[in-house]
Each structure stands twice: as structure tokens, then as C-alpha cells.
PDB file of N, CA and C in Angstrom:
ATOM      1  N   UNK A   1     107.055  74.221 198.003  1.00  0.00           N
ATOM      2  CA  UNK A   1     105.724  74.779 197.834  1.00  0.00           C
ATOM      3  C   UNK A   1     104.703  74.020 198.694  1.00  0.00           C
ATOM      4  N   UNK A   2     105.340  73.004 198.831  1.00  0.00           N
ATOM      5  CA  UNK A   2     103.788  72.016 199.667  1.00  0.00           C
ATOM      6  C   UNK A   2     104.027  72.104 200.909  1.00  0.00           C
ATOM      7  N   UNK A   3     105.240  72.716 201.403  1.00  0.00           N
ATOM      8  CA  UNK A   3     105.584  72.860 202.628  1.00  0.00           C
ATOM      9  C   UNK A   3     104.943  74.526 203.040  1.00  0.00           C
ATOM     10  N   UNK A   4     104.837  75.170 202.200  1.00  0.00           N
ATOM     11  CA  UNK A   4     104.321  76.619 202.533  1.00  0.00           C
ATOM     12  C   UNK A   4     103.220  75.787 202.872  1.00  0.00           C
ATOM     13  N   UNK A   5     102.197  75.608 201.865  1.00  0.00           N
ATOM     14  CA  UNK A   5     100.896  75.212 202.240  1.00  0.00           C
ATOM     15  C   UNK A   5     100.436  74.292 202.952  1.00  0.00           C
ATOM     16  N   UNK A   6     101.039  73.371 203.531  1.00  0.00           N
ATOM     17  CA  UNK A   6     100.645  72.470 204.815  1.00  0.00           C
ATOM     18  C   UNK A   6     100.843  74.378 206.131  1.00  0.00           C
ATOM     19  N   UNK A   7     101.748  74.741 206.253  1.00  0.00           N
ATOM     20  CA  UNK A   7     101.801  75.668 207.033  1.00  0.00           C
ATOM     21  C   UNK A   7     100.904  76.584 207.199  1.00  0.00           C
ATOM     22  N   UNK A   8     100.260  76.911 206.015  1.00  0.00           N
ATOM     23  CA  UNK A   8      99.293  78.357 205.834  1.00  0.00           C
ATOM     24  C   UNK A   8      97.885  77.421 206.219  1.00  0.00           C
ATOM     25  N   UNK A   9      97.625  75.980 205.915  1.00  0.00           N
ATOM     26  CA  UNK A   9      96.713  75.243 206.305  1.00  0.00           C
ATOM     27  C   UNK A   9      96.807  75.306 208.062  1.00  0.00           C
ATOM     28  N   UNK A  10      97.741  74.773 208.452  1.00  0.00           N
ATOM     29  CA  UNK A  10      97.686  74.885 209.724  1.00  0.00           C
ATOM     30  C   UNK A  10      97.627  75.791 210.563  1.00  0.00           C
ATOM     31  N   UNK A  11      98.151  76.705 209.958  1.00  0.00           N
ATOM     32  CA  UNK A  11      97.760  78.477 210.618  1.00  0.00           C
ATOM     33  C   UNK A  11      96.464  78.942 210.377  1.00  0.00           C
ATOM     34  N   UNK A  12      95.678  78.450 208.753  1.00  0.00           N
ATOM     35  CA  UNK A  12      94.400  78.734 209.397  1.00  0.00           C
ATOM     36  C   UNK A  12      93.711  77.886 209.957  1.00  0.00           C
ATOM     37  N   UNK A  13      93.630  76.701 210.346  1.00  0.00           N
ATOM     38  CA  UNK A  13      93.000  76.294 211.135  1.00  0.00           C
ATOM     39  C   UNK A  13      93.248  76.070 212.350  1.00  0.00           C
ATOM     40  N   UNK A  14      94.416  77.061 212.888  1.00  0.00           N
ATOM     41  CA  UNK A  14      94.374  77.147 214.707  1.00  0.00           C
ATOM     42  C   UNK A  14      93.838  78.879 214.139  1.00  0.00           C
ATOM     43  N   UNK A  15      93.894  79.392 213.601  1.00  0.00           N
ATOM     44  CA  UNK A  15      93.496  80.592 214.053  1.00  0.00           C
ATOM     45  C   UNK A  15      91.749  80.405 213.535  1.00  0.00           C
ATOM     46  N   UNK A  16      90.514  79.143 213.267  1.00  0.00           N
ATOM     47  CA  UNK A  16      89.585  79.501 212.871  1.00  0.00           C
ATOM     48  C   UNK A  16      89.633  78.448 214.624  1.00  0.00           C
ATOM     49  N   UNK A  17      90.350  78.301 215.071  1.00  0.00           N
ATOM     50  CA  UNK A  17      89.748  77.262 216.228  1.00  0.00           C
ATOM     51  C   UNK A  17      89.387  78.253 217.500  1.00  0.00           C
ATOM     52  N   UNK A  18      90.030  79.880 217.120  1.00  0.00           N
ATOM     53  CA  UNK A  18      90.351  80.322 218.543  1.00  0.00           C
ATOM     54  C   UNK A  18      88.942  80.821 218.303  1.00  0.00           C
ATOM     55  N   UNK A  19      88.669  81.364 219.818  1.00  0.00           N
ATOM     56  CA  UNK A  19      87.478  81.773 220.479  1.00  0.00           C
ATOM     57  C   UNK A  19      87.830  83.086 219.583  1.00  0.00           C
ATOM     58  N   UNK A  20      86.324  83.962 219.924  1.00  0.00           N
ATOM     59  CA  UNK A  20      86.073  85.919 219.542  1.00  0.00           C
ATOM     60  C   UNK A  20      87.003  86.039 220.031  1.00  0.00           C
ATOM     61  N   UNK A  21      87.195  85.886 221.642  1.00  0.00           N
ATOM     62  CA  UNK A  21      88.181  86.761 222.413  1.00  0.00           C
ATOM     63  C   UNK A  21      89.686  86.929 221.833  1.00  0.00           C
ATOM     64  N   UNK A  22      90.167  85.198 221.791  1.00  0.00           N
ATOM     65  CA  UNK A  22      91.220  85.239 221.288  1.00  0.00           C
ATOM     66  C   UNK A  22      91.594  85.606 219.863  1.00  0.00           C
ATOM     67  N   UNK A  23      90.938  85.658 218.737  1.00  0.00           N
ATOM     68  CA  UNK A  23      91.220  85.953 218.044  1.00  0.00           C
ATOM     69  C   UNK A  23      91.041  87.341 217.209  1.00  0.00           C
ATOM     70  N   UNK A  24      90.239  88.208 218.576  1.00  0.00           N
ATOM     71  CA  UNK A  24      90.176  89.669 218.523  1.00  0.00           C
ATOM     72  C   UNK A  24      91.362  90.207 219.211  1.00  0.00           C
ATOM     73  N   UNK A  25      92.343  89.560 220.333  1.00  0.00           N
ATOM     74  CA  UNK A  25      93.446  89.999 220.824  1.00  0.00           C
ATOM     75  C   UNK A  25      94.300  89.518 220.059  1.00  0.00           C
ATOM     76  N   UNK A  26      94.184  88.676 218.927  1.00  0.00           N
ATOM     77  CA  UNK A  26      95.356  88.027 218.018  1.00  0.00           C
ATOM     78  C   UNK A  26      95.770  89.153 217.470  1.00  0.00           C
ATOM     79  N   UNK A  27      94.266  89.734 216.450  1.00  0.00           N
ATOM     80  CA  UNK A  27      94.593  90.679 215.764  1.00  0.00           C
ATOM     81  C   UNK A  27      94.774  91.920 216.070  1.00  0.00           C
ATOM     82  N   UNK A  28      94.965  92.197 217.199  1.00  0.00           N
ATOM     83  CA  UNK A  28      95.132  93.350 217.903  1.00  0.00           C
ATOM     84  C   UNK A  28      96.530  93.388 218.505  1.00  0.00           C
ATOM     85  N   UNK A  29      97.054  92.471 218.555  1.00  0.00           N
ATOM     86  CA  UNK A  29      98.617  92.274 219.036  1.00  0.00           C
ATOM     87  C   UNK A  29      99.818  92.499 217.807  1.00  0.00           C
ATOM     88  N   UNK A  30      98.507  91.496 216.161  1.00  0.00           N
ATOM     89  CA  UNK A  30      99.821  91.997 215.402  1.00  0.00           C
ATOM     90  C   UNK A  30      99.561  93.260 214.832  1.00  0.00           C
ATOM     91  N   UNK A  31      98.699  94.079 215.033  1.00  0.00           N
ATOM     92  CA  UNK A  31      98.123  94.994 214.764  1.00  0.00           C
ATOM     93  C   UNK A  31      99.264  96.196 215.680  1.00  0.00           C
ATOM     94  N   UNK A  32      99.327  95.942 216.424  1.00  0.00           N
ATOM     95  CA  UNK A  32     100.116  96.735 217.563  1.00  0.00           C
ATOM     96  C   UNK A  32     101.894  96.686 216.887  1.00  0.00           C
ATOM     97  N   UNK A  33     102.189  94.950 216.855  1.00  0.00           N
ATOM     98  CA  UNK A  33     103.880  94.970 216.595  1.00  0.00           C
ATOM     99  C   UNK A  33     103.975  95.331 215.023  1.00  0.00           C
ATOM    100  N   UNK A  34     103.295  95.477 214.884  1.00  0.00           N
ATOM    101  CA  UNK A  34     103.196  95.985 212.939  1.00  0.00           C
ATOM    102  C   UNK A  34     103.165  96.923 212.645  1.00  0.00           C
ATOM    103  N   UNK A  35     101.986  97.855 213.702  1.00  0.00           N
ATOM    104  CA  UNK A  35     102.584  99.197 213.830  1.00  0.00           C
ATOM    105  C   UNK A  35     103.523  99.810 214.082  1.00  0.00           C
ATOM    106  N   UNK A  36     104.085  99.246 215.549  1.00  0.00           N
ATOM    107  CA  UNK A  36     105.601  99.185 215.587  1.00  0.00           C
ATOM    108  C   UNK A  36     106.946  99.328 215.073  1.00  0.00           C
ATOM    109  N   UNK A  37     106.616  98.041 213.867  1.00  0.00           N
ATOM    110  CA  UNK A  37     107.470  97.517 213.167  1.00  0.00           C
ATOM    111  C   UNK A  37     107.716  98.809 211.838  1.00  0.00           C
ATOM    112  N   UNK A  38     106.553  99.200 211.131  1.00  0.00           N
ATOM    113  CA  UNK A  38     106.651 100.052 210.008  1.00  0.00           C
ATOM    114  C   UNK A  38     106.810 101.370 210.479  1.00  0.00           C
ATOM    115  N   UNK A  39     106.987 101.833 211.928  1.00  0.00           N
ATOM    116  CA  UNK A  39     107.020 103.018 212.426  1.00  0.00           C
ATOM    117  C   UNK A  39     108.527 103.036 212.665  1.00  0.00           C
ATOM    118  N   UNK A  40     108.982 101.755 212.617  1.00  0.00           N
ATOM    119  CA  UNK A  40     110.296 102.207 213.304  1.00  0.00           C
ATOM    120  C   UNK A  40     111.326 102.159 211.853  1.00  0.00           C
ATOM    121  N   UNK A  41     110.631 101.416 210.991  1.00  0.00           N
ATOM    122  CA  UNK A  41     111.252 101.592 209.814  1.00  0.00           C
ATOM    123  C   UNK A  41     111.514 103.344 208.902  1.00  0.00           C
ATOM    124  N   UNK A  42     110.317 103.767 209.209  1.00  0.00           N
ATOM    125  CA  UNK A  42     110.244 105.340 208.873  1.00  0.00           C
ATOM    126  C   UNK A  42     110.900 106.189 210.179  1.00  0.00           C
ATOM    127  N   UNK A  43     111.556 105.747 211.508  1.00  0.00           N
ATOM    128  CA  UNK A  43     112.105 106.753 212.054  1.00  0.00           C
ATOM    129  C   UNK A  43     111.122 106.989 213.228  1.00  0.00           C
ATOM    130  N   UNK A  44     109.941 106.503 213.331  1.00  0.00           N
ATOM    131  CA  UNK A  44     108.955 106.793 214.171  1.00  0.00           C
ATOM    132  C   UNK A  44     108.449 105.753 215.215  1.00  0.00           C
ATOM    133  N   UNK A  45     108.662 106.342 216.245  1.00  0.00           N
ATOM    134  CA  UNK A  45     108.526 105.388 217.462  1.00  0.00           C
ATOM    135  C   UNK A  45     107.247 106.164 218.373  1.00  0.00           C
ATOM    136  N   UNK A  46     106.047 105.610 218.256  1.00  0.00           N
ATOM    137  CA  UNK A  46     105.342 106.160 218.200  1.00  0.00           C
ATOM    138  C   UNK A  46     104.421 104.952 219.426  1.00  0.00           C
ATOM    139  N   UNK A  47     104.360 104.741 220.181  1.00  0.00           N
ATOM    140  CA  UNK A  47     104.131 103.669 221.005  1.00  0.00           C
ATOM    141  C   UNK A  47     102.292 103.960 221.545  1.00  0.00           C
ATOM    142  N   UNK A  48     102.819 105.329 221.399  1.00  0.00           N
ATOM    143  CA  UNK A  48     101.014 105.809 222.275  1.00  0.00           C
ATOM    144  C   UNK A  48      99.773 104.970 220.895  1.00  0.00           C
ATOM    145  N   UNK A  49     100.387 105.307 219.372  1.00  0.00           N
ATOM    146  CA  UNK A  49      99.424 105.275 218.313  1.00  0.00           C
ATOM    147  C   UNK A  49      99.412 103.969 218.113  1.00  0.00           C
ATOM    148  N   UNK A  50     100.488 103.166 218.081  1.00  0.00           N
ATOM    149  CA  UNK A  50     100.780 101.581 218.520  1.00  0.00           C
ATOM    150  C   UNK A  50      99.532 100.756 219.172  1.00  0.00           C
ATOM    151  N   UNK A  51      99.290 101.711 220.644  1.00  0.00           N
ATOM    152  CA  UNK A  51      98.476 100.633 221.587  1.00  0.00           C
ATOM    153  C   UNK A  51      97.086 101.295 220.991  1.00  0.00           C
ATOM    154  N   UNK A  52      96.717 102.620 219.897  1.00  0.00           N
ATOM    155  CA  UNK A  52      95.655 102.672 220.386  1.00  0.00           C
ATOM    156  C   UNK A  52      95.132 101.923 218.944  1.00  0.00           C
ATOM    157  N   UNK A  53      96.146 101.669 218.317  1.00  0.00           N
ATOM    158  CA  UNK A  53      95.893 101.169 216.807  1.00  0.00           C
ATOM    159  C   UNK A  53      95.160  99.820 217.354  1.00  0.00           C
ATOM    160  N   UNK A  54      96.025  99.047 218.439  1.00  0.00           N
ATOM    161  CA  UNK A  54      95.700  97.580 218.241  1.00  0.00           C
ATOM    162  C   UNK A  54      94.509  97.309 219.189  1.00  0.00           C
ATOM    163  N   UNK A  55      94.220  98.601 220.677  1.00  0.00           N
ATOM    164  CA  UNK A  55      93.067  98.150 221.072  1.00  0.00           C
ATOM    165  C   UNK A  55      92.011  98.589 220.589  1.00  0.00           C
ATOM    166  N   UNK A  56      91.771  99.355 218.867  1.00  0.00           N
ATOM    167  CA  UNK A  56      90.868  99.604 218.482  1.00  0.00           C
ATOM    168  C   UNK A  56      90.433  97.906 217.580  1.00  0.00           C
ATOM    169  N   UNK A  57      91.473  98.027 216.946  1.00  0.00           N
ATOM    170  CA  UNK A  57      91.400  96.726 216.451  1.00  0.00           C
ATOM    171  C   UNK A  57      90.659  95.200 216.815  1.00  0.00           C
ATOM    172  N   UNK A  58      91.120  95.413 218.352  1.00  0.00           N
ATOM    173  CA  UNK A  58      90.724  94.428 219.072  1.00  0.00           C
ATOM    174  C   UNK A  58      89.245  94.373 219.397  1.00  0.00           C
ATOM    175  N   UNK A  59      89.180  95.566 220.090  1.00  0.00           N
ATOM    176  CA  UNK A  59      87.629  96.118 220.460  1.00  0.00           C
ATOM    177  C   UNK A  59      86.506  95.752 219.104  1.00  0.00           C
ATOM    178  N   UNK A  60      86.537  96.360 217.892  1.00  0.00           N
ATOM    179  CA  UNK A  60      85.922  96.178 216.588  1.00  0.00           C
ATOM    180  C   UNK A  60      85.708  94.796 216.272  1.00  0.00           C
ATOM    181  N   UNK A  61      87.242  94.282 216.268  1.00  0.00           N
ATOM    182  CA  UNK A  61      87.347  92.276 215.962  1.00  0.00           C
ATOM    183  C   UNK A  61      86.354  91.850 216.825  1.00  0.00           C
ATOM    184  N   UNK A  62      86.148  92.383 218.006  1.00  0.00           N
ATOM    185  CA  UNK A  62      85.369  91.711 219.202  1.00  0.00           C
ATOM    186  C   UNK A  62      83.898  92.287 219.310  1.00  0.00           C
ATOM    187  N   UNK A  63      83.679  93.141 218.332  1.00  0.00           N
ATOM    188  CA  UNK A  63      82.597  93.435 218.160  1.00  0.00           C
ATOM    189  C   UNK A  63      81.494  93.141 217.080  1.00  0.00           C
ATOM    190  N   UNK A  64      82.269  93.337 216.138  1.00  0.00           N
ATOM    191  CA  UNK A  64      81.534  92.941 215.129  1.00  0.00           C
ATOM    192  C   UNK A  64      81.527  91.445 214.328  1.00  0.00           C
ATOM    193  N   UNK A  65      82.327  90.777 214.946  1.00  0.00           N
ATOM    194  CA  UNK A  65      83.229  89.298 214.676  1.00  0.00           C
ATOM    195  C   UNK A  65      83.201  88.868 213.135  1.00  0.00           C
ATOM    196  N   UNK A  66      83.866  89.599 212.398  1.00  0.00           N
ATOM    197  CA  UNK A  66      83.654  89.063 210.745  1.00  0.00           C
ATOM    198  C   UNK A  66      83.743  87.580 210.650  1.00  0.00           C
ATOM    199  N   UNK A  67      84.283  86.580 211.421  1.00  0.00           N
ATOM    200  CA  UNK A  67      84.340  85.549 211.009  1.00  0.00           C
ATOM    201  C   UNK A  67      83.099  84.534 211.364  1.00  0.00           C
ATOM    202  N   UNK A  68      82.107  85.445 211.634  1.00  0.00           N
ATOM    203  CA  UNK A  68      80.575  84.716 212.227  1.00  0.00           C
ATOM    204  C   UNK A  68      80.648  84.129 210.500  1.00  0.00           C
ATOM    205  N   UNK A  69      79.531  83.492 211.030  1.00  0.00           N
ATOM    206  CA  UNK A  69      78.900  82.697 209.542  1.00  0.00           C
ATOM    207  C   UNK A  69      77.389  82.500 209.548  1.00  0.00           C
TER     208      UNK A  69
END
């Protein structure tokens, strides 16, 4: 258990270190292989809805930056 959470600690704090940019293409990448991933589980390979899932994602993350403070 203390080993999950040293991990989930360290994952969030490289992902609060990255820049807008990077961490609007973070979430836009797993946004993309996730789509991917649950599309191919249902039979659906769907690649066009894939890229437009994750550069919406990205675009929005990079727009509106929820993690301002």
C-alpha cells in the first residue's frame, strides 16, 4: 500500500510540474490510446474519432487550463 502511494505521489507531482502545453498533450495522448483501447475492446477501430477525441481534448486542456489556481 505505501508503495502504491509513494507512486501516485510521484505521478502527481511530475504531472503538476509539466508546463499547459505539456500537460494539455498529456491528456490528449491518453485521451487518444484510451479511446483506442475501449474501441478495440467493443470491435471498433475507429482511428479518425481517436485523433479527434484527443485533439479536442488537448485544444480545451490548453485552453481553459483547469489546473490554474
Amino acid at each position: 500500500m505505501n508503495q502504491l502511494r509513494r507512486w501516485y505521489r510521484r505521478l502527481d507531482q511530475w504531472t503538476r510540474s509539466l508546463s499547459r502545453v505539456g500537460y494539455a498533450v498529456l491528456t490528449g495522448v491518453t485521451a487518444f490510446c484510451s479511446y483506442l483501447l475501449i474501441g478495440s475492446f467493443f470491435g471498433e477501430f475507429a482511428v479518425v474519432s481517436a485523433v479527434a477525441m484527443g485533439l479536442t481534448l488537448t485544444v480545451l486542456y490548453y485552453a481553459l487550463d483547469p489546473r490554474e489556481r
